[in-house]
Protein backbone atom coordinates (compact mmCIF):
# COMPACT_ATOMS: atom_id res chain seq x y z
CA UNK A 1 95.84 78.99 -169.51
CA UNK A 2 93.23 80.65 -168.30
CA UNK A 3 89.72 81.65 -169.68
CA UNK A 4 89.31 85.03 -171.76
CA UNK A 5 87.29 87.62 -168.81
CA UNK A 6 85.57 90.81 -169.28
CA UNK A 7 87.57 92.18 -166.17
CA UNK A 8 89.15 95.67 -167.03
CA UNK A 9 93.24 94.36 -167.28
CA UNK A 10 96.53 96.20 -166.48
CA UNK A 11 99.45 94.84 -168.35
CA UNK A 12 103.08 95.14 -166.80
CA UNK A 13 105.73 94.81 -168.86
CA UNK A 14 109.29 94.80 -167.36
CA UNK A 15 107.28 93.59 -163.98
CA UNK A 16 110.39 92.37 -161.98
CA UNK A 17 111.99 96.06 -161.69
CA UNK A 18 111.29 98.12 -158.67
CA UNK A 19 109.01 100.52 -160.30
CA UNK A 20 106.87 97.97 -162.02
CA UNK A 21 106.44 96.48 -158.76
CA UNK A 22 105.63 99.36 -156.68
CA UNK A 23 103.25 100.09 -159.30
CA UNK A 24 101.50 96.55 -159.10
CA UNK A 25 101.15 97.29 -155.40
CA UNK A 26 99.30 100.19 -155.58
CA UNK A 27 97.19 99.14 -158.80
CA UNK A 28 95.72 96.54 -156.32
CA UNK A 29 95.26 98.56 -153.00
CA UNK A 30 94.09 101.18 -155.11
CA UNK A 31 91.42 98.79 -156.51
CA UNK A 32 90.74 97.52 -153.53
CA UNK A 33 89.71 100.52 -152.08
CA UNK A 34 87.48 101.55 -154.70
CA UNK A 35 85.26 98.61 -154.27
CA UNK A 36 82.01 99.36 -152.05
CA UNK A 37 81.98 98.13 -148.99
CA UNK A 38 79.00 95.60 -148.83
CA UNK A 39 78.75 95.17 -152.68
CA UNK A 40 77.81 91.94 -153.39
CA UNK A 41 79.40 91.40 -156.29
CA UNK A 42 83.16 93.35 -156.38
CA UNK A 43 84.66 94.84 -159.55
CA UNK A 44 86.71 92.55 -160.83
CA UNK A 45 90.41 93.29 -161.98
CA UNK A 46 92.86 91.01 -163.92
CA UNK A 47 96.79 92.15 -163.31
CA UNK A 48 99.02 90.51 -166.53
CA UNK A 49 102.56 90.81 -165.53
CA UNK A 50 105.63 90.13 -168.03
CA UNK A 51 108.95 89.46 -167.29
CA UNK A 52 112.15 86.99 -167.79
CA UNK A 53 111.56 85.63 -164.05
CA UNK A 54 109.52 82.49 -164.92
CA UNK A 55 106.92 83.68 -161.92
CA UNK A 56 106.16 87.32 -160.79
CA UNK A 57 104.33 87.67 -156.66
CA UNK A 58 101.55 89.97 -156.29
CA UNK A 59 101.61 91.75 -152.86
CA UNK A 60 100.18 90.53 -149.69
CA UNK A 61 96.50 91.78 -149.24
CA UNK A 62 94.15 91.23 -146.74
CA UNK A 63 91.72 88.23 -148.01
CA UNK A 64 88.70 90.72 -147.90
CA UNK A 65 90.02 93.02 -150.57
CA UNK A 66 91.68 90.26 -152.68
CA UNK A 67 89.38 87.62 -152.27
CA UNK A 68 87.36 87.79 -156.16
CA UNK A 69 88.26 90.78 -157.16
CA UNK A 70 92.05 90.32 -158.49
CA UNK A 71 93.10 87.71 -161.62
CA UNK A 72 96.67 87.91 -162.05
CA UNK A 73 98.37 85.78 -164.89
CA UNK A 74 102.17 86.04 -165.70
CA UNK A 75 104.04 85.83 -168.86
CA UNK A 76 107.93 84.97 -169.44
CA UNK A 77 109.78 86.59 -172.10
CA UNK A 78 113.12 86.97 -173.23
CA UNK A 79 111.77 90.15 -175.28
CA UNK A 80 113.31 89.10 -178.67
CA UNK A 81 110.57 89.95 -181.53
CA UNK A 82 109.07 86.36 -182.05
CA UNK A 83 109.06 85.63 -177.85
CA UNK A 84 107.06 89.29 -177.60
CA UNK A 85 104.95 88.44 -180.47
CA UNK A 86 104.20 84.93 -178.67
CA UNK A 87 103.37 86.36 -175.43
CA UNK A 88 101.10 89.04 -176.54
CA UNK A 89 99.25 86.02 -178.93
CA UNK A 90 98.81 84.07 -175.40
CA UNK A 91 97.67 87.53 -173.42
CA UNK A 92 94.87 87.87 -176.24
CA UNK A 93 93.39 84.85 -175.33
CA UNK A 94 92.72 85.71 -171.66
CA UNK A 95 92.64 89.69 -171.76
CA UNK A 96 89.74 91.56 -170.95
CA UNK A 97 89.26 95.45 -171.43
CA UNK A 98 92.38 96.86 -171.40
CA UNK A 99 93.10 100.39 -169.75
CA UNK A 100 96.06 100.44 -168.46
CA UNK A 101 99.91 99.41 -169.37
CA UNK A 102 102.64 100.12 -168.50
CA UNK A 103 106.38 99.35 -169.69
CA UNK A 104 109.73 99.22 -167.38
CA UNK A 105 112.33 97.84 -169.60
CA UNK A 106 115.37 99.85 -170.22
CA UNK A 107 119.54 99.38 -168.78
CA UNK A 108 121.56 102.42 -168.10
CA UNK A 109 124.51 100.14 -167.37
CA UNK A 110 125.35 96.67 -166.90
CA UNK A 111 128.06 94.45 -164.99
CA UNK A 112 128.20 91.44 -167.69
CA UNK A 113 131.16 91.45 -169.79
CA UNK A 114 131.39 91.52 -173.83
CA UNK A 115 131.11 88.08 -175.46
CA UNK A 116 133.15 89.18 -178.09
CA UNK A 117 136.34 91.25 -175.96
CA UNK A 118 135.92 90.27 -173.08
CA UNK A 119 135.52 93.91 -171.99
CA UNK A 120 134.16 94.95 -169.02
CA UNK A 121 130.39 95.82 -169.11
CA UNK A 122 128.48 98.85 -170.34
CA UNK A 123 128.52 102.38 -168.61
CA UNK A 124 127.29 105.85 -169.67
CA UNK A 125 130.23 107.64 -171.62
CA UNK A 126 132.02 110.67 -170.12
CA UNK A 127 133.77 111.29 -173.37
CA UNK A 128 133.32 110.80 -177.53
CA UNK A 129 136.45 108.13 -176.78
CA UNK A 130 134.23 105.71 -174.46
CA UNK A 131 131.89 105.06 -177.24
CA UNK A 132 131.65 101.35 -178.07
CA UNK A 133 129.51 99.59 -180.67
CA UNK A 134 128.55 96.73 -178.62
CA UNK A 135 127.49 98.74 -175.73
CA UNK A 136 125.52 101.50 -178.01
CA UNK A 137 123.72 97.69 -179.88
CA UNK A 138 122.14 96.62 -176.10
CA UNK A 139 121.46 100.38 -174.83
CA UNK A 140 119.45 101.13 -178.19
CA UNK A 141 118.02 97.50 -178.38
CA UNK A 142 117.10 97.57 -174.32
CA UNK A 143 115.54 101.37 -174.35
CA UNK A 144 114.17 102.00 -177.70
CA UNK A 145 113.90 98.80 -179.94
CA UNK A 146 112.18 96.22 -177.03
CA UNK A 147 109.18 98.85 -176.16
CA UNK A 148 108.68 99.54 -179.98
CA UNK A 149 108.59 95.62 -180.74
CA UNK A 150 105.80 96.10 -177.32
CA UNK A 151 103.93 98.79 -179.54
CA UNK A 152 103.74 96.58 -182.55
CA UNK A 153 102.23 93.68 -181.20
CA UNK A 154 100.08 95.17 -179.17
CA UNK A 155 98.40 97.37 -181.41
CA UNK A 156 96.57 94.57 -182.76
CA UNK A 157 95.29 93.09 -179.60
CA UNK A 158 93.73 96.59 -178.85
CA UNK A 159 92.28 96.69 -182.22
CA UNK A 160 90.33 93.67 -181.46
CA UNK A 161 86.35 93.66 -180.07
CA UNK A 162 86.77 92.13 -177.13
CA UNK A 163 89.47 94.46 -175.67
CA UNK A 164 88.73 97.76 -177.41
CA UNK A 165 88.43 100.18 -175.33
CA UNK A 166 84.58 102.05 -175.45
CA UNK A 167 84.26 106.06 -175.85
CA UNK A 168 83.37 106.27 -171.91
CA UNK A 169 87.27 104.01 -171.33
CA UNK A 170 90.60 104.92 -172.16
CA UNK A 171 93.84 102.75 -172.03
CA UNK A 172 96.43 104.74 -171.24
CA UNK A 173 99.99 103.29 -172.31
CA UNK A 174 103.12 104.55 -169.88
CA UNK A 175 107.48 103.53 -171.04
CA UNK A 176 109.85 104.60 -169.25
CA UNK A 177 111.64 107.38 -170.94
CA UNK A 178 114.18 110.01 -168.81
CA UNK A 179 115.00 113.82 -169.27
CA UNK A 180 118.35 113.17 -170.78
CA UNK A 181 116.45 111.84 -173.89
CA UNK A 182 115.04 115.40 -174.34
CA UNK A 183 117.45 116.85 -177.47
CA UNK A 184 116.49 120.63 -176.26
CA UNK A 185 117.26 119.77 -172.83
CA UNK A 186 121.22 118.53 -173.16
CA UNK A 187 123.19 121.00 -171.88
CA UNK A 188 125.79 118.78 -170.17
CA UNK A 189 126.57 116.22 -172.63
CA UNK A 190 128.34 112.62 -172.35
CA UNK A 191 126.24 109.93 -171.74
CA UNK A 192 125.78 109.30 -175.16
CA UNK A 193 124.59 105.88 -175.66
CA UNK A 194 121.43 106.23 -172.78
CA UNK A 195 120.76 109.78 -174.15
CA UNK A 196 120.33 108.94 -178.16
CA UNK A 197 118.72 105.82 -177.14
CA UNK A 198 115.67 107.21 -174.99
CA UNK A 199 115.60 110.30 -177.55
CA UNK A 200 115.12 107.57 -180.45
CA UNK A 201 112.45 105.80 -177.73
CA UNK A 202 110.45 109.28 -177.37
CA UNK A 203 110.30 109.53 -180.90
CA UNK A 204 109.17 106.45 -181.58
CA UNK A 205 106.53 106.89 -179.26
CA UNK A 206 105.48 110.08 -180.60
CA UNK A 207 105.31 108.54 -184.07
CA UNK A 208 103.14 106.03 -182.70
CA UNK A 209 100.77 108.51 -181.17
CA UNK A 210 100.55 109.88 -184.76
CA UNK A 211 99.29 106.74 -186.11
CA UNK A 212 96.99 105.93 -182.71
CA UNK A 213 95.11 109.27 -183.60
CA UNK A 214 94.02 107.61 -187.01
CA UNK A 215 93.34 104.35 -185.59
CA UNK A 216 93.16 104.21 -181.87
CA UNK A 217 92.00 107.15 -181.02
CA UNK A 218 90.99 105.92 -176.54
CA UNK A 219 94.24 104.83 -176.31
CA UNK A 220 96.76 107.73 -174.81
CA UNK A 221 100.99 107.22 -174.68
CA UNK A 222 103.06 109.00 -171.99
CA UNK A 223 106.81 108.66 -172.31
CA UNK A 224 107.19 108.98 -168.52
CA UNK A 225 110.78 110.45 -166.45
CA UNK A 226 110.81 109.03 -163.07
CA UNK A 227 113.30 111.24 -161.92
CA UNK A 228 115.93 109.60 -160.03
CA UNK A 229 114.89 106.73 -158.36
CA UNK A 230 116.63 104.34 -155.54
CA UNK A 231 116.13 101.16 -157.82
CA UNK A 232 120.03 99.27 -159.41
CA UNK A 233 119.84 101.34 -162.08
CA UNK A 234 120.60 104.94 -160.65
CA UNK A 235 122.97 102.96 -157.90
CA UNK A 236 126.21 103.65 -159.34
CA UNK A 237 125.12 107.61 -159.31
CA UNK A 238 123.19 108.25 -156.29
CA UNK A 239 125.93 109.87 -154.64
CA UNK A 240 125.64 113.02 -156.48
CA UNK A 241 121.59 113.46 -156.28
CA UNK A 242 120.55 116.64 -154.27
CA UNK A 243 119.10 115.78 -150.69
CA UNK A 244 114.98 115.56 -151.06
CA UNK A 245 115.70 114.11 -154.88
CA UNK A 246 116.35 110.74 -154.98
CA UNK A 247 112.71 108.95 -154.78
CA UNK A 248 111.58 105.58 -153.91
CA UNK A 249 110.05 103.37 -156.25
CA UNK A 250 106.36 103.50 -154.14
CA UNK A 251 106.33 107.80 -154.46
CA UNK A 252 106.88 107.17 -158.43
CA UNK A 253 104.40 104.62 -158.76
CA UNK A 254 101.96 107.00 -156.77
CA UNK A 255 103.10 109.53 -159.29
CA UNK A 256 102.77 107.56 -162.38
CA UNK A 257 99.19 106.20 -161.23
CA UNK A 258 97.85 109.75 -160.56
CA UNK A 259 99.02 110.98 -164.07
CA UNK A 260 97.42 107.61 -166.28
CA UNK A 261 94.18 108.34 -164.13
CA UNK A 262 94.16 112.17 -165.04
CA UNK A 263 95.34 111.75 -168.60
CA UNK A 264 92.86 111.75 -171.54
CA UNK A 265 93.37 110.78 -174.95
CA UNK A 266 94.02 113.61 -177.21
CA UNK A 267 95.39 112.16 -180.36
CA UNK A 268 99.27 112.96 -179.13
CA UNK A 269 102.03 112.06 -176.87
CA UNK A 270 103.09 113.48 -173.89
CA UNK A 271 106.79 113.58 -172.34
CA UNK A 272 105.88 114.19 -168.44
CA UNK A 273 108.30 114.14 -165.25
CA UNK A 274 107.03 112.52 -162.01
CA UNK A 275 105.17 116.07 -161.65
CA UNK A 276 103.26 115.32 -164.37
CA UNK A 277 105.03 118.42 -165.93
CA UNK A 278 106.03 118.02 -169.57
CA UNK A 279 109.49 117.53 -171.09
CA UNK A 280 110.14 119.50 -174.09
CA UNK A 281 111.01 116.49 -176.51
């Protein structure tokens, strides 16, 4: 374990998707290239990644930009409540200032069968009949209970001295939510399982914002749409996106870094697209 450091930290949660990692990426060219040139001493930043791979890779930089100026420590977690709780007891202990994090948990559909029937695995509904308990128990756990469990812990750690955030910082908290969560938006209907559960997710997030105003008042939540994005989960649907609309993970993680950087802490949450435009909720 390494020693606490008063490096600002980005925490990654979900850090083996294709988003998280495109985002890592440009978190460290982007600091990189905000270092001055001849500084003797660089800026330095400490990258906490989180995932159920025992070990997460940081991306190949040159050794003058990563050379002292990039910490990276990584976490495993099988995000059930007392593993999260764990990890986010061990991050404390090395964490610096936090201002960013970001979380890319969530499952749309999945290949592995039911323990119980044997059934195949999990895919958005097309009708009221398709609806199965089991399937709507991992959809809400994956997209709405896991980043809430995130929340709780957390909340603490940025409570404490040593990574509170100072009126001239921010930390700016990004989940993954998606347009279909929007309740004003559904005009199409089916997918019922992804839809309630990243409508549940949004409002647990803006609940959270309501208590963050009180007590946390740097600290700014973005339920974030990627759009569609080529990464396994929008695979099986792909076929159907308009030409020009299905996005790789590096354009979303150049979205979703300009939109943290521009954000500011205003005591609410905001539902945004990859435009940075907002969702009604």
């Amino acid at each position: 374990m390494s020693e606490p450091t008063s490096a600002q930290t980005i925490i990654v949660i979900g850090a083996s998707s294709f988003i998280a990692q495109a985002f890592i990426e440009q978190a460290c060219h982007q600091h990189a290239k905000q270092q001055q040139p001849n500084s003797p001493v660089a800026e330095p930043l400490q990258i906490i990644t989180v995932s159920r791979q025992a070990s997460i890779k940081l991306p190949v930089l040159t050794d003058s930009e990563l050379a002292g100026r990039i910490n990276h420590q990584h976490f495993r977690c099988d995000y059930q409540q007392a593993s999260i709780e764990q990890c986010v007891s061990d991050i404390a202990k090395i964490a610096g200032t936090v201002t960013r994090i970001v979380m890319c948990n969530g499952i749309l559909h999945s290949k592995n069968q039911h323990i119980s029937t044997n059934e195949p695995g999990l895919m958005p509904e097309k009708r009221i009949e398709d609806i199965d308990a089991h399937s709507l128990e991992q959809l809400f756990y994956a997209n709405s209970i896991v980043p809430m469990l995130w929340l709780s812990a957390l909340t603490p750690l940025l409570s404490q001295p040593r990574h509170k955030v100072s009126a001239e910082q921010k930390c700016v908290i990004s989940i993954l939510s998606a347009r279909v969560g929007s309740i004003s938006d559904n005009r199409l209907g089916g997918w019922y399982g992804y839809r309630a559960s990243k409508a549940a997710l949004n409002m647990l997030i803006k609940t959270t914002a309501v208590e963050y105003a009180r007590r946390l008042k740097r600290v700014k939540l973005i339920a974030f749409h990627p759009g569609t994005t080529d990464t396994p989960l929008s695979k099986p649907f792909q076929a159907n996106v308009p030409q020009g609309k299905l996005f790789t993970p590096a354009f979303v993680a150049s979205q979703l870094q300009q939109i943290m950087d521009n954000s500011e802490p205003d005591g609410e949450a905001s539902y945004l697209d990859w435009q940075g435009e907002p969702i009604n909720w």
